[in-house]
C-alpha atoms as a PDB file:
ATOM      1  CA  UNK A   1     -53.673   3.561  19.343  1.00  0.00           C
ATOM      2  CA  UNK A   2     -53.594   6.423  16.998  1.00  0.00           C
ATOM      3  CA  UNK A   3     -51.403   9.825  17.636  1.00  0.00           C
ATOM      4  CA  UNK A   4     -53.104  13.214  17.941  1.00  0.00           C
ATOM      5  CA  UNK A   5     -51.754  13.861  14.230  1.00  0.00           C
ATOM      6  CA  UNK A   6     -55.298  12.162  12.740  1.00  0.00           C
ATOM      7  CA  UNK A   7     -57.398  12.421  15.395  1.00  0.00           C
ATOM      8  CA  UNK A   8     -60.949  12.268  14.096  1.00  0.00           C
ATOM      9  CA  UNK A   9     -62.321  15.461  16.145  1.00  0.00           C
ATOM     10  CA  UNK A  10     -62.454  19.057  14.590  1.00  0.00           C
ATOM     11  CA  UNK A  11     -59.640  20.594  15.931  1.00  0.00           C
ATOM     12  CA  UNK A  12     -56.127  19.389  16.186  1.00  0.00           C
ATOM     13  CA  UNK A  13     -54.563  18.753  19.280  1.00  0.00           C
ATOM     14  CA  UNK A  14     -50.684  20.122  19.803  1.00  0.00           C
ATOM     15  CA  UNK A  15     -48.818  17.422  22.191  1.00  0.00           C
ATOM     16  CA  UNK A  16     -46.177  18.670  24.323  1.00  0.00           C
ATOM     17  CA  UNK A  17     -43.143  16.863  26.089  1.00  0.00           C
ATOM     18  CA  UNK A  18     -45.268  16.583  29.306  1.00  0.00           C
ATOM     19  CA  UNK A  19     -48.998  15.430  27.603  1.00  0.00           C
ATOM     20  CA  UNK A  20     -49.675  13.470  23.878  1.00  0.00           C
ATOM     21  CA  UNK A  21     -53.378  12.192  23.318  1.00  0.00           C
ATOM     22  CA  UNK A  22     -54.530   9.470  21.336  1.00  0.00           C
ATOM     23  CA  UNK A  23     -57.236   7.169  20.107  1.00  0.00           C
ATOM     24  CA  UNK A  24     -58.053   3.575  21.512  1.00  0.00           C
ATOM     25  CA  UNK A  25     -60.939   1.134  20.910  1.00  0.00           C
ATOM     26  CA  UNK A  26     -63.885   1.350  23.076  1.00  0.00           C
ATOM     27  CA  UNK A  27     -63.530  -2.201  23.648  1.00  0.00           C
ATOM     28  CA  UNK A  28     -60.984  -1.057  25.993  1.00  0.00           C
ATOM     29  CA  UNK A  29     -62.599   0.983  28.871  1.00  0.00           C
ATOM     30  CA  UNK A  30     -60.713   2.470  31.587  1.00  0.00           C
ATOM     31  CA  UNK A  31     -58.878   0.277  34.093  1.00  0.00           C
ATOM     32  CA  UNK A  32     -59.165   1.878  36.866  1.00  0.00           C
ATOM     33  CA  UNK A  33     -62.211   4.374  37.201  1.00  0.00           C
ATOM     34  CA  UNK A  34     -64.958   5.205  35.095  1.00  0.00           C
ATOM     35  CA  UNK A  35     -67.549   8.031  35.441  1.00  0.00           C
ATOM     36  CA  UNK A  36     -70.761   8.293  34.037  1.00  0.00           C
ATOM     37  CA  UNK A  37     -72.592  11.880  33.966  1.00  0.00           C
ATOM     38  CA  UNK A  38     -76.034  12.357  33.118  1.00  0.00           C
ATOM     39  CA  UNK A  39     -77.467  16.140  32.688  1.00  0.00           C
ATOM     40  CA  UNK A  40     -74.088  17.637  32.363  1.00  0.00           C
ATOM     41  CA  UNK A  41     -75.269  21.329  31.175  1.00  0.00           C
ATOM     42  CA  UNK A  42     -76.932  20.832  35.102  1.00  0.00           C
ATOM     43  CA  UNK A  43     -73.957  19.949  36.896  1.00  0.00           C
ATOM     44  CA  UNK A  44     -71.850  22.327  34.696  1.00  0.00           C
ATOM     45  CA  UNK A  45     -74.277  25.061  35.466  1.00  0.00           C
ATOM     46  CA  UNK A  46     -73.940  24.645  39.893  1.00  0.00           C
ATOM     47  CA  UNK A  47     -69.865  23.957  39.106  1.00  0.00           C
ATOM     48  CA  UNK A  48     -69.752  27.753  38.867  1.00  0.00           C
ATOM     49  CA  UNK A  49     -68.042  30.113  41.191  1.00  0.00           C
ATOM     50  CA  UNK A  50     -67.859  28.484  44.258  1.00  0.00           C
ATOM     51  CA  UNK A  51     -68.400  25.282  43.413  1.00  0.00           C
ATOM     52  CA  UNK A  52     -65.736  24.241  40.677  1.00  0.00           C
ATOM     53  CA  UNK A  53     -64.836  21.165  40.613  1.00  0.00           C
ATOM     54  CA  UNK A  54     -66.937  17.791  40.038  1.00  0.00           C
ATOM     55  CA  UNK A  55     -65.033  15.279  42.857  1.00  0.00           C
ATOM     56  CA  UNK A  56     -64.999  11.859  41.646  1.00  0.00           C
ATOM     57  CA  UNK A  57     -66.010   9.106  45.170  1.00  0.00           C
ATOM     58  CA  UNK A  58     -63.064   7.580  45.904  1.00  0.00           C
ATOM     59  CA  UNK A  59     -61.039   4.526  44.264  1.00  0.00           C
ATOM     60  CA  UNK A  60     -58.098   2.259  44.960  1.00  0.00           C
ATOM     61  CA  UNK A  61     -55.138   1.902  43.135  1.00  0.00           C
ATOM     62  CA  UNK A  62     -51.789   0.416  44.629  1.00  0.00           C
ATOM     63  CA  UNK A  63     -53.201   0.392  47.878  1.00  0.00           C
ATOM     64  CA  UNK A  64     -53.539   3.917  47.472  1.00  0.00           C
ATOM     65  CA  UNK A  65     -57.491   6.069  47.884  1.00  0.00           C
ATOM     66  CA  UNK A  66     -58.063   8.259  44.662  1.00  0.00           C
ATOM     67  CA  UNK A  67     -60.334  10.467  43.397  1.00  0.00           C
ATOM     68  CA  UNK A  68     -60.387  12.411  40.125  1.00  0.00           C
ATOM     69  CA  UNK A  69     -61.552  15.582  39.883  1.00  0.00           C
ATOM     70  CA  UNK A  70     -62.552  17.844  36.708  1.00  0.00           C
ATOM     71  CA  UNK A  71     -63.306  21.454  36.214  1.00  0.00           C
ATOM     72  CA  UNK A  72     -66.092  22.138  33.429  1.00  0.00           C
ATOM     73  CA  UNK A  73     -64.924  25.250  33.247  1.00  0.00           C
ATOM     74  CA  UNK A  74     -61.347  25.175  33.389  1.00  0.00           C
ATOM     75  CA  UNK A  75     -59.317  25.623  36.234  1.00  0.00           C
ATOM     76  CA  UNK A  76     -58.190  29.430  35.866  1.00  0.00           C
ATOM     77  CA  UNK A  77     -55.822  28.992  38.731  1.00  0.00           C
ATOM     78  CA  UNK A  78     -53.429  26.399  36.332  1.00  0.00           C
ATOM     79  CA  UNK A  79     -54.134  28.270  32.903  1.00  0.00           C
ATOM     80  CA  UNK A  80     -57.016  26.201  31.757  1.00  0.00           C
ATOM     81  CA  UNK A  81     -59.210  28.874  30.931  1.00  0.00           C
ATOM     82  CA  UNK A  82     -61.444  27.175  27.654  1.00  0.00           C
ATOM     83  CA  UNK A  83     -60.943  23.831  28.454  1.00  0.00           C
ATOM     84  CA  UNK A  84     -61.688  20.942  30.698  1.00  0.00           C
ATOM     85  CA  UNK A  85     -59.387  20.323  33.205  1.00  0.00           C
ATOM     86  CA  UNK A  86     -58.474  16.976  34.528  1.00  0.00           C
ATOM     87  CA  UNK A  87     -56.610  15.954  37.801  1.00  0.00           C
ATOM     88  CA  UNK A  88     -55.726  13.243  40.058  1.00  0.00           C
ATOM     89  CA  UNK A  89     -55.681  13.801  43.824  1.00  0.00           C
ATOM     90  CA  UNK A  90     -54.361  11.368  46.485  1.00  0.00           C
ATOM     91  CA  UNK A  91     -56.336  11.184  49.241  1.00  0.00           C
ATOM     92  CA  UNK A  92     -54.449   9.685  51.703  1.00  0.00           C
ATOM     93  CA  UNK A  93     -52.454  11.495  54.089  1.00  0.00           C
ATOM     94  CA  UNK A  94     -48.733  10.692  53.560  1.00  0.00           C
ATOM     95  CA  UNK A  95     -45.834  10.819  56.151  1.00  0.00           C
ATOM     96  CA  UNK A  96     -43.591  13.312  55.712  1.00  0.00           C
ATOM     97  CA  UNK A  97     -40.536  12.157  53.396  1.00  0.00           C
ATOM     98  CA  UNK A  98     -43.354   9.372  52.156  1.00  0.00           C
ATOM     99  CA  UNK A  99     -44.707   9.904  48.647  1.00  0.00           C
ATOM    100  CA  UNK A 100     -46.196   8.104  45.405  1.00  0.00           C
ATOM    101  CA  UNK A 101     -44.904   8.359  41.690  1.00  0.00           C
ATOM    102  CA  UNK A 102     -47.475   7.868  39.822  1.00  0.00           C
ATOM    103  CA  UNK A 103     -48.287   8.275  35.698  1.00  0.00           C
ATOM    104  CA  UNK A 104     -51.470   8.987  35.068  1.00  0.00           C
ATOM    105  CA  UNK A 105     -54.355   8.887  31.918  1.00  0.00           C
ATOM    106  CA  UNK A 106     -57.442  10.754  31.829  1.00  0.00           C
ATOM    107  CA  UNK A 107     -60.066   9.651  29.314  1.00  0.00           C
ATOM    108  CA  UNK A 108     -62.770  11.260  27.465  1.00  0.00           C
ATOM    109  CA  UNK A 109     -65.473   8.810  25.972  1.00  0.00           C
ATOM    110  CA  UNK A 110     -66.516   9.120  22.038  1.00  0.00           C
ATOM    111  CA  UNK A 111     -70.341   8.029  22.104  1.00  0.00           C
ATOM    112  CA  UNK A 112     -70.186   7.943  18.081  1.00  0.00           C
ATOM    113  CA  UNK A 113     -67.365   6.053  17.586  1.00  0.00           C
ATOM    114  CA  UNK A 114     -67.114   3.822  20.415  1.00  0.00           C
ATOM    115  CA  UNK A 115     -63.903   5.473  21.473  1.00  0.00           C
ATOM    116  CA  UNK A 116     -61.572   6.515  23.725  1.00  0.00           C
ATOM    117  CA  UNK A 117     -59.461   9.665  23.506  1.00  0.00           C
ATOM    118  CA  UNK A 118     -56.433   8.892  26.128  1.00  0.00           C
ATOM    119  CA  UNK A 119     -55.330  11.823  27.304  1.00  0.00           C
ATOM    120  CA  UNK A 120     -51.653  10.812  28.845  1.00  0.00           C
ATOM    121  CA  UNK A 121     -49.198  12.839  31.398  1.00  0.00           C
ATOM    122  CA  UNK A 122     -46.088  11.266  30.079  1.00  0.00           C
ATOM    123  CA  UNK A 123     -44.281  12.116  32.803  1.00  0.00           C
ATOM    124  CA  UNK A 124     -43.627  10.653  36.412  1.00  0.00           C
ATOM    125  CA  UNK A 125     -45.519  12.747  38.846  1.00  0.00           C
ATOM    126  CA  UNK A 126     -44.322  12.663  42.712  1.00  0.00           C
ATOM    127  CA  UNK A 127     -47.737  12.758  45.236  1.00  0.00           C
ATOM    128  CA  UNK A 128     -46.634  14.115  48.856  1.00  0.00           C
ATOM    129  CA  UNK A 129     -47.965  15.394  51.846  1.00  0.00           C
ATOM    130  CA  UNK A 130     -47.261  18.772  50.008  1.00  0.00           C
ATOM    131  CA  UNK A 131     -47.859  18.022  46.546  1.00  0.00           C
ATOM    132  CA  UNK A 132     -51.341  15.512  46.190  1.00  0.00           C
ATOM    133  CA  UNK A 133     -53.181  17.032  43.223  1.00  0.00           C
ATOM    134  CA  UNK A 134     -51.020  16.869  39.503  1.00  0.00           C
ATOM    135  CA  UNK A 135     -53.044  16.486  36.721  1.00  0.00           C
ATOM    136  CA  UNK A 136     -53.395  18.299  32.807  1.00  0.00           C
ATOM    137  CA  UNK A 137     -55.420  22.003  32.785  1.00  0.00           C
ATOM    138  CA  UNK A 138     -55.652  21.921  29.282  1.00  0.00           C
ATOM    139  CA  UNK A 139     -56.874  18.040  28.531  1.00  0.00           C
ATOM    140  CA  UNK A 140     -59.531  18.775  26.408  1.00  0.00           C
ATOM    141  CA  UNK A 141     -60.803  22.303  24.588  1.00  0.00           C
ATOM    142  CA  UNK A 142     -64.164  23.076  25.923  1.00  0.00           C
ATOM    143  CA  UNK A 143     -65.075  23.656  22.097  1.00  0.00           C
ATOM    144  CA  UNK A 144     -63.890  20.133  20.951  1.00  0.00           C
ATOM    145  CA  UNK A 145     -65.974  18.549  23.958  1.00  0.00           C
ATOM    146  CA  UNK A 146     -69.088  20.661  23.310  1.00  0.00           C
ATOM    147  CA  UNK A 147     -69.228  19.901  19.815  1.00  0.00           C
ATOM    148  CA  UNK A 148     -71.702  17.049  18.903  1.00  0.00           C
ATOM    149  CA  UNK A 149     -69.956  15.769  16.194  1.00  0.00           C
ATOM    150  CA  UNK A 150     -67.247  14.891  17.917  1.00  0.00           C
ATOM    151  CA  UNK A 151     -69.033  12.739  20.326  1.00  0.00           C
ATOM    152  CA  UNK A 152     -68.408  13.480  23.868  1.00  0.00           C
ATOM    153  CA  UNK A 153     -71.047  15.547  25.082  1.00  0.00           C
ATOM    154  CA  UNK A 154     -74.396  13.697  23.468  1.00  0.00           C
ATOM    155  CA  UNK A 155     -77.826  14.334  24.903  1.00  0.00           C
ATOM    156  CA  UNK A 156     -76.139  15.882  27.477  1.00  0.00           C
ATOM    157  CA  UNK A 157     -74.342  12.674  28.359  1.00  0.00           C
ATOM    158  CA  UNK A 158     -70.592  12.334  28.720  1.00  0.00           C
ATOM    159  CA  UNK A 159     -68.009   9.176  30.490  1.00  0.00           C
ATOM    160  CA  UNK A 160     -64.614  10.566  31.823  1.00  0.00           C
ATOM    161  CA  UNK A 161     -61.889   7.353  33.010  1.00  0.00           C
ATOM    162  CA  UNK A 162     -58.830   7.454  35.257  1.00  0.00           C
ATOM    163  CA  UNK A 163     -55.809   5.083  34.797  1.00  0.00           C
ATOM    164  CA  UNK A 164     -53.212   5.201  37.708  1.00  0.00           C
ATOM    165  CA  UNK A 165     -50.115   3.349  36.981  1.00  0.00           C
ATOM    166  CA  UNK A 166     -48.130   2.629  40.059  1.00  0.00           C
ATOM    167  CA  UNK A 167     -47.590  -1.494  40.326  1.00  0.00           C
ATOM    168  CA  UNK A 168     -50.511  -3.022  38.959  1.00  0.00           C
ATOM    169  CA  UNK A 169     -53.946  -2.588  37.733  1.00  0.00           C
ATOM    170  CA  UNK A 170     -56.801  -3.358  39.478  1.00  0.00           C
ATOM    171  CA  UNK A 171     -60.679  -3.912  39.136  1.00  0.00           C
ATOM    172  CA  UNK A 172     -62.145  -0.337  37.834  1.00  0.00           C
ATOM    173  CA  UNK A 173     -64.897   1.209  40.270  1.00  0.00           C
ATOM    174  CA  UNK A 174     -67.334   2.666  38.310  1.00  0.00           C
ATOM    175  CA  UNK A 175     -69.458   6.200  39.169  1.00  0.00           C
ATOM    176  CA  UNK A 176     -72.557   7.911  38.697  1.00  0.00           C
ATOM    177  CA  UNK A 177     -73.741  10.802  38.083  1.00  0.00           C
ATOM    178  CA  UNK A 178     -77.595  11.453  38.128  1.00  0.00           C
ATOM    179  CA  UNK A 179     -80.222  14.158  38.614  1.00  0.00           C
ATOM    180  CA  UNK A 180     -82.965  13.735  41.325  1.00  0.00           C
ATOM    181  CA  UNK A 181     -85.798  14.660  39.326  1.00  0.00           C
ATOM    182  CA  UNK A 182     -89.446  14.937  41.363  1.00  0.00           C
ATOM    183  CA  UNK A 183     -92.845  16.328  40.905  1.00  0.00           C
ATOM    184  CA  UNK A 184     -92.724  16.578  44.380  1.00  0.00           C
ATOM    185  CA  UNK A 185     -92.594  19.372  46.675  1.00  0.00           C
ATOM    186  CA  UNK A 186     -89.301  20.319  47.390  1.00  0.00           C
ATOM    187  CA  UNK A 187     -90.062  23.339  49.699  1.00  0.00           C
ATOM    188  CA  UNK A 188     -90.306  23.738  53.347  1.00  0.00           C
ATOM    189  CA  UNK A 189     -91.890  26.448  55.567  1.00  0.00           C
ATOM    190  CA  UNK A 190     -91.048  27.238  58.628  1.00  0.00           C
ATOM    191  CA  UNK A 191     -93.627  29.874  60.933  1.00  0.00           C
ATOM    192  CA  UNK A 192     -91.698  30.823  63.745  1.00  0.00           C
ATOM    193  CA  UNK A 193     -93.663  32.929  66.505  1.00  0.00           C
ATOM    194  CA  UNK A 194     -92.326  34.864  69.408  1.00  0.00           C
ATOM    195  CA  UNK A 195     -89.226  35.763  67.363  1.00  0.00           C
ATOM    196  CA  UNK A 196     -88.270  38.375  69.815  1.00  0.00           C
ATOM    197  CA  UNK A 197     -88.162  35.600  72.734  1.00  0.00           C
ATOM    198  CA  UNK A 198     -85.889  33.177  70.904  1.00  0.00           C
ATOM    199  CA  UNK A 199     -82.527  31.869  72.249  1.00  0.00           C
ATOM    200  CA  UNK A 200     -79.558  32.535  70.868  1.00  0.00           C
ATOM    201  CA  UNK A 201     -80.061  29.611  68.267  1.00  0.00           C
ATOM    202  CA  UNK A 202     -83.441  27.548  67.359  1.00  0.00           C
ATOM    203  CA  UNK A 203     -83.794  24.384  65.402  1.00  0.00           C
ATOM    204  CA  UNK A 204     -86.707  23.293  63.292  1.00  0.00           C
ATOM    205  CA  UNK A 205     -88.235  20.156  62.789  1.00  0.00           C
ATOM    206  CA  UNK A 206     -86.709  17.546  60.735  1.00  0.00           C
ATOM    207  CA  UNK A 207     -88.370  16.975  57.514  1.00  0.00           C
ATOM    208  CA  UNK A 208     -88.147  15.103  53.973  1.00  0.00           C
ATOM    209  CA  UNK A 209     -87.503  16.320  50.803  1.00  0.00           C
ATOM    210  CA  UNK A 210     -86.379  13.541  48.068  1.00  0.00           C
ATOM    211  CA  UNK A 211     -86.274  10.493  50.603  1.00  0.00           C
ATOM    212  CA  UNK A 212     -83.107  12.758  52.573  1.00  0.00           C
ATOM    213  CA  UNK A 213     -83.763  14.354  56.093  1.00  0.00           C
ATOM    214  CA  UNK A 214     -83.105  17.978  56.622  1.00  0.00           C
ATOM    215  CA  UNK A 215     -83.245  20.397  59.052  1.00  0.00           C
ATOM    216  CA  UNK A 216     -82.349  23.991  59.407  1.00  0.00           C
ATOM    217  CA  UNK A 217     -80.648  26.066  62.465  1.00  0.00           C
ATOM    218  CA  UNK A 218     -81.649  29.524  63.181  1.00  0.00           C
ATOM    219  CA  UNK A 219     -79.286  32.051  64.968  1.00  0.00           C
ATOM    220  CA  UNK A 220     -81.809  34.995  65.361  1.00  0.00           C
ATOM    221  CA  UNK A 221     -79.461  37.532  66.704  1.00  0.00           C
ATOM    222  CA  UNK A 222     -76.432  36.242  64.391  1.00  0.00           C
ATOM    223  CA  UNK A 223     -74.033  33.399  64.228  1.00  0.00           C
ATOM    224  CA  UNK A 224     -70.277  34.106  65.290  1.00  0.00           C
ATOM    225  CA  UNK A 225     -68.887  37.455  63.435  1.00  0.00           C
ATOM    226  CA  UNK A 226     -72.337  38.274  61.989  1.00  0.00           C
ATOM    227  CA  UNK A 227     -73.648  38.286  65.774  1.00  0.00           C
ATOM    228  CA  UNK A 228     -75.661  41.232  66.246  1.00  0.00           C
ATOM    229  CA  UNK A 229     -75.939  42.618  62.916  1.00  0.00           C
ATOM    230  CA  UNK A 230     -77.620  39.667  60.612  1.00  0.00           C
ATOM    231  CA  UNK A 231     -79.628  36.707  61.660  1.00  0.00           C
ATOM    232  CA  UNK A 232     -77.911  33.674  60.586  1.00  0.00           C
ATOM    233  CA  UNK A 233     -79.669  30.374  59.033  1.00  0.00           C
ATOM    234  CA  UNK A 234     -78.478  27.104  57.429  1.00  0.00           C
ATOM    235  CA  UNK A 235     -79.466  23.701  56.380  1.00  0.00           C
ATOM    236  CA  UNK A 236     -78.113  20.401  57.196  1.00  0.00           C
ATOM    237  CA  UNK A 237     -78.595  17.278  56.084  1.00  0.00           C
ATOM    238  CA  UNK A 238     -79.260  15.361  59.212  1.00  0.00           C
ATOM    239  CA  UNK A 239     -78.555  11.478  58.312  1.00  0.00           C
ATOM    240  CA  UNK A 240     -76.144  11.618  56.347  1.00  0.00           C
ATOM    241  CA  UNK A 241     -75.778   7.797  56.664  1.00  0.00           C
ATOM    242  CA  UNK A 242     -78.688   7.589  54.353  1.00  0.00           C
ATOM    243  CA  UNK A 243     -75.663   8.301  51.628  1.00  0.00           C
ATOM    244  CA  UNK A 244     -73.409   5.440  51.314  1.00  0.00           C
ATOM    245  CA  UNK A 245     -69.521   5.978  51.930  1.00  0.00           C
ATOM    246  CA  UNK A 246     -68.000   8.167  49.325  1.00  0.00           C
ATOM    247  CA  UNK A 247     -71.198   9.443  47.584  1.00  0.00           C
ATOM    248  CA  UNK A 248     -72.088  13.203  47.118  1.00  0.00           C
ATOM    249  CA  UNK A 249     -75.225  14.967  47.168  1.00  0.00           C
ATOM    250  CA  UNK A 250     -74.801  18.010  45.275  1.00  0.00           C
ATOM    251  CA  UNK A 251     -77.106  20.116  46.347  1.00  0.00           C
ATOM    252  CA  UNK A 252     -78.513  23.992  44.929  1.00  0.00           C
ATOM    253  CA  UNK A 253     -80.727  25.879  47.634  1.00  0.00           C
ATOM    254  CA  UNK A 254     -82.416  28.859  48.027  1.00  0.00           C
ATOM    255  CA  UNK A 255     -83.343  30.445  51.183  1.00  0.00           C
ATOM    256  CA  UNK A 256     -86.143  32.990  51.729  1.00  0.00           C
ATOM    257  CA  UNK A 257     -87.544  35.715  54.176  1.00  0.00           C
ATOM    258  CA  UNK A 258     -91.265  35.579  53.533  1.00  0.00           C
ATOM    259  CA  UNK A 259     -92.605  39.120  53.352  1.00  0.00           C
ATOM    260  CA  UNK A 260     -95.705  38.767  54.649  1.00  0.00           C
ATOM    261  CA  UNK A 261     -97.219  42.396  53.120  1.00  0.00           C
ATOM    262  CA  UNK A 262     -96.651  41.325  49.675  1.00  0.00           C
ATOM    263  CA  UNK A 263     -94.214  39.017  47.475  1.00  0.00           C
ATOM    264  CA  UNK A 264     -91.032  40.164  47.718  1.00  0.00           C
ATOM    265  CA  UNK A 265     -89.180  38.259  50.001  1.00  0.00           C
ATOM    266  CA  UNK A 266     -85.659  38.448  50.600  1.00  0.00           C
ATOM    267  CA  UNK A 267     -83.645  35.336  49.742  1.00  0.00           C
ATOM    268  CA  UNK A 268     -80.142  33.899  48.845  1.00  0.00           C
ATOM    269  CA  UNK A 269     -78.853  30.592  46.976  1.00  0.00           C
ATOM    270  CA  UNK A 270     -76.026  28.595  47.817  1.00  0.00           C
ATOM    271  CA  UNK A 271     -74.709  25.379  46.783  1.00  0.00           C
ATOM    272  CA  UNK A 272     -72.942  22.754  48.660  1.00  0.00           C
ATOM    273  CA  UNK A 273     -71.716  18.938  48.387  1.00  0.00           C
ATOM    274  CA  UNK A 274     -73.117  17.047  50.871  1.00  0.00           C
ATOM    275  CA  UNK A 275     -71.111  13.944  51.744  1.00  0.00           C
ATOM    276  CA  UNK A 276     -71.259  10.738  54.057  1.00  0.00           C
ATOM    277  CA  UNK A 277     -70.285  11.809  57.809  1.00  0.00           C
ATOM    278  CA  UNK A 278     -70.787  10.364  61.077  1.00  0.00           C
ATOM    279  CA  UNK A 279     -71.543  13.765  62.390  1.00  0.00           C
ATOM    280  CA  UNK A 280     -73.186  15.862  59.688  1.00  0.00           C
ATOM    281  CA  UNK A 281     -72.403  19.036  58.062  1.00  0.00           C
ATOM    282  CA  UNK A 282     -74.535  22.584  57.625  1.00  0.00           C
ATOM    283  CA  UNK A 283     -74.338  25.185  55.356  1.00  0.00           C
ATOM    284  CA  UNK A 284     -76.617  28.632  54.967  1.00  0.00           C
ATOM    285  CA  UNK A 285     -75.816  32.086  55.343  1.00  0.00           C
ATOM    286  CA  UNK A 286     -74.302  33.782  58.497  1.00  0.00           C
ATOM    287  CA  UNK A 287     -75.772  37.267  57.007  1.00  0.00           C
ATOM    288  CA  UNK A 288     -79.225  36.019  55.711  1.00  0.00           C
ATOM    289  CA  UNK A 289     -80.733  39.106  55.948  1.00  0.00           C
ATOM    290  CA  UNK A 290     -79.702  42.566  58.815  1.00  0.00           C
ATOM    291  CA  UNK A 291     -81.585  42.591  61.862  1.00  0.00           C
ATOM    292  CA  UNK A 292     -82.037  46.425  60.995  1.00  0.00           C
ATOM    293  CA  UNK A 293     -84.003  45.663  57.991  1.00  0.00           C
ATOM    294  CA  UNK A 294     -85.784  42.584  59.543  1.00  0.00           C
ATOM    295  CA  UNK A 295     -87.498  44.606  62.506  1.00  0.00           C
ATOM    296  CA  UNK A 296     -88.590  47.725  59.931  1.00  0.00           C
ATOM    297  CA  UNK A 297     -92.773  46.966  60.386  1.00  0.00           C
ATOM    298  CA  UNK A 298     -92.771  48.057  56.754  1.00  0.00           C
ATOM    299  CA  UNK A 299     -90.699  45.929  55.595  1.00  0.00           C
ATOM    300  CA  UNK A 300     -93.177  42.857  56.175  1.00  0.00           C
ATOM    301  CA  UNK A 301     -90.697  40.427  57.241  1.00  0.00           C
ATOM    302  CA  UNK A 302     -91.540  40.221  61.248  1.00  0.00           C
ATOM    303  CA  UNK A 303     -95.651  40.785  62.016  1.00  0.00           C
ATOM    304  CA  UNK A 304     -97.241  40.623  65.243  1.00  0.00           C
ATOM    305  CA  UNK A 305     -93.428  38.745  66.473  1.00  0.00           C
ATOM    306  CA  UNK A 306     -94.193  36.117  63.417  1.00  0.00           C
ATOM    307  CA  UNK A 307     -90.967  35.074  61.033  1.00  0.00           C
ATOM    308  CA  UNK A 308     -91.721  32.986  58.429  1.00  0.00           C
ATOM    309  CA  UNK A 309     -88.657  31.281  56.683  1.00  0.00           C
ATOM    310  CA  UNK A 310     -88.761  28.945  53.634  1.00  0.00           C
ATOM    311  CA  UNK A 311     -85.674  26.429  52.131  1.00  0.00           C
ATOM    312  CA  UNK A 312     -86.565  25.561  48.590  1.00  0.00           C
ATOM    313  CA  UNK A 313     -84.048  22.829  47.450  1.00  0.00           C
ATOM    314  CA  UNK A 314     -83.520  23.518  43.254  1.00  0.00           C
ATOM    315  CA  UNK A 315     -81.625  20.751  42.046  1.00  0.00           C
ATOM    316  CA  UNK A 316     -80.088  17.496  43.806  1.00  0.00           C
ATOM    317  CA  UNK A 317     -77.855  15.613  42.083  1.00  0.00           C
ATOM    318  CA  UNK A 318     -76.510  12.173  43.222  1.00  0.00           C
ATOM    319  CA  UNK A 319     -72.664  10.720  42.470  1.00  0.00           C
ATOM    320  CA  UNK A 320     -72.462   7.451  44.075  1.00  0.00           C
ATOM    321  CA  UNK A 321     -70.279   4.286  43.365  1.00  0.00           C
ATOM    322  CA  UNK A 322     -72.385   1.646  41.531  1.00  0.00           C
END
């Protein structure tokens, strides 16, 4: 393998006692975990302030469940500010005094050149019950990756490995990353009448939107803390054993108060990761919109005790084993 002293790319790389990168034959993919990302500027794009970090599904290694997990943006928490940031995260739950020493490689896929840069924490890191995320902040200048010539990001493609050296090396589970992309509607509408007569929490019907079954939960006189001063709404996806063990659906959404005088309804996005459960998870707003603005007649948003809400699901994208 080659040091970072020639590396092909156009900027040089400064190695440090803790992190030296270098160059290896494509012929050689990563051992362990490899993860394929299509429509990058997308995910990078929802991996914004809430959600920061792209979570790898899981992987085994020394008897040991993995993930990887890397921050488009940088994780400004460890100094990565301009670059990508790269970690490994131990997802089992060690007893106290238990713990893992691990070395671990992160690699970054050259599409041009049919290469690998290695990216390598030289030393020993100790995974604990208090300590189960190390990784590098600073693996990889967002500059260097952005730049086509360089090869990484192309067509707004991009492979990131994971090599976890512990006892041995086993058979590499390899990822996806894809966009769900429909002509299909993916809006629902929900006419609520009698608003004034609901209980304290109302559930709509079930419905489809890219072969996955939603529904959303309505807390018309607020949900917990917002009780009383905001009505409350959120979506869940309601089988999530239609996603296999370990896959994500990351999912943008927008929510909306139809004003039913004219077009300016009142809505909010959020963004979530949706992942297998037995029991399901929801997430919305707890202060959708005040109850003192809803009931204002001029407003639009409550007629003749009619609420009409609408869920309008942006972008879905799909990270699954393969």
């Amino acid at each position: 393998m080659g040091s970072s002293g020639n590396l092909p790319y156009t900027m040089k790389f400064e190695d440090s006692e803790d992190v030296i990168r270098s160059i290896r034959s494509g012929e050689q993919p990563p051992i362990h975990y490899k993860l394929d990302v299509k429509s990058f500027s997308q995910i990078r794009s929802i991996l914004t302030s809430k959600l920061k970090v792209l979570e790898s599904t899981e992987f085994y290694v020394g008897g040991y469940r993995w993930v990887t997990q890397i921050y488009p943006h940088g994780n400004r928490n460890d100094n990565g500010e301009g670059h990508i940031s790269i970690y490994l995260k131990l997802c089992d739950e060690l007893k106290y005094g238990s713990f893992v020493n691990v070395i671990f490689r992160a690699l970054v896929y050259d599409q041009q050149r049919d290469k690998y840069l290695v990216i390598q924490d030289l030393r020993e890191k100790r995974f604990d019950a208090t300590n189960p995320i190390w990784g590098m902040s600073q693996a990889l200048p967002q500059s260097v990756f952005n730049a086509t010539c360089n090869g990484f990001l192309v067509k707004d493609r991009c492979t990131f490995g994971a090599e976890v050296f512990i006892i041995y090396a086993t058979t590499p589970t390899i990822a996806e990353v894809s966009s769900i992309h429909s002509s299909s509607t993916r809006k629902y509408t929900w006419r609520i009448e009698k608003f004034s007569e609901l209980p304290d929490d109302v559930y709509s019907p079930e419905f489809t939107i890219e072969d996955h079954t939603w529904k959303l939960s309505l807390y018309p006189r607020g949900y917990n803390s917002r009780r009383g001063k905001s009505i409350s709404l959120f979506l869940g996806l309601t089988r999530q054993r239609e996603l296999t063990a370990g896959s994500k659906l990351y999912t943008e959404y927008e929510m909306r108060v139809k004003n039913q005088l004219n077009f300016e309804d009142h809505s909010n996005t959020g963004y979530h990761a949706f992942e297998y459960s037995e029991e399901g998870t929801v997430k919305g707003f707890g202060d959708l919109i005040p109850i003192s603005d809803l009931l204002i007649p001029s407003k639009g948003f409550v007629m003749e005790d009619v609420i009409i809400l609408e869920v309008c699901v942006k972008r879905l994208f799909l990270l699954k084993t393969m």
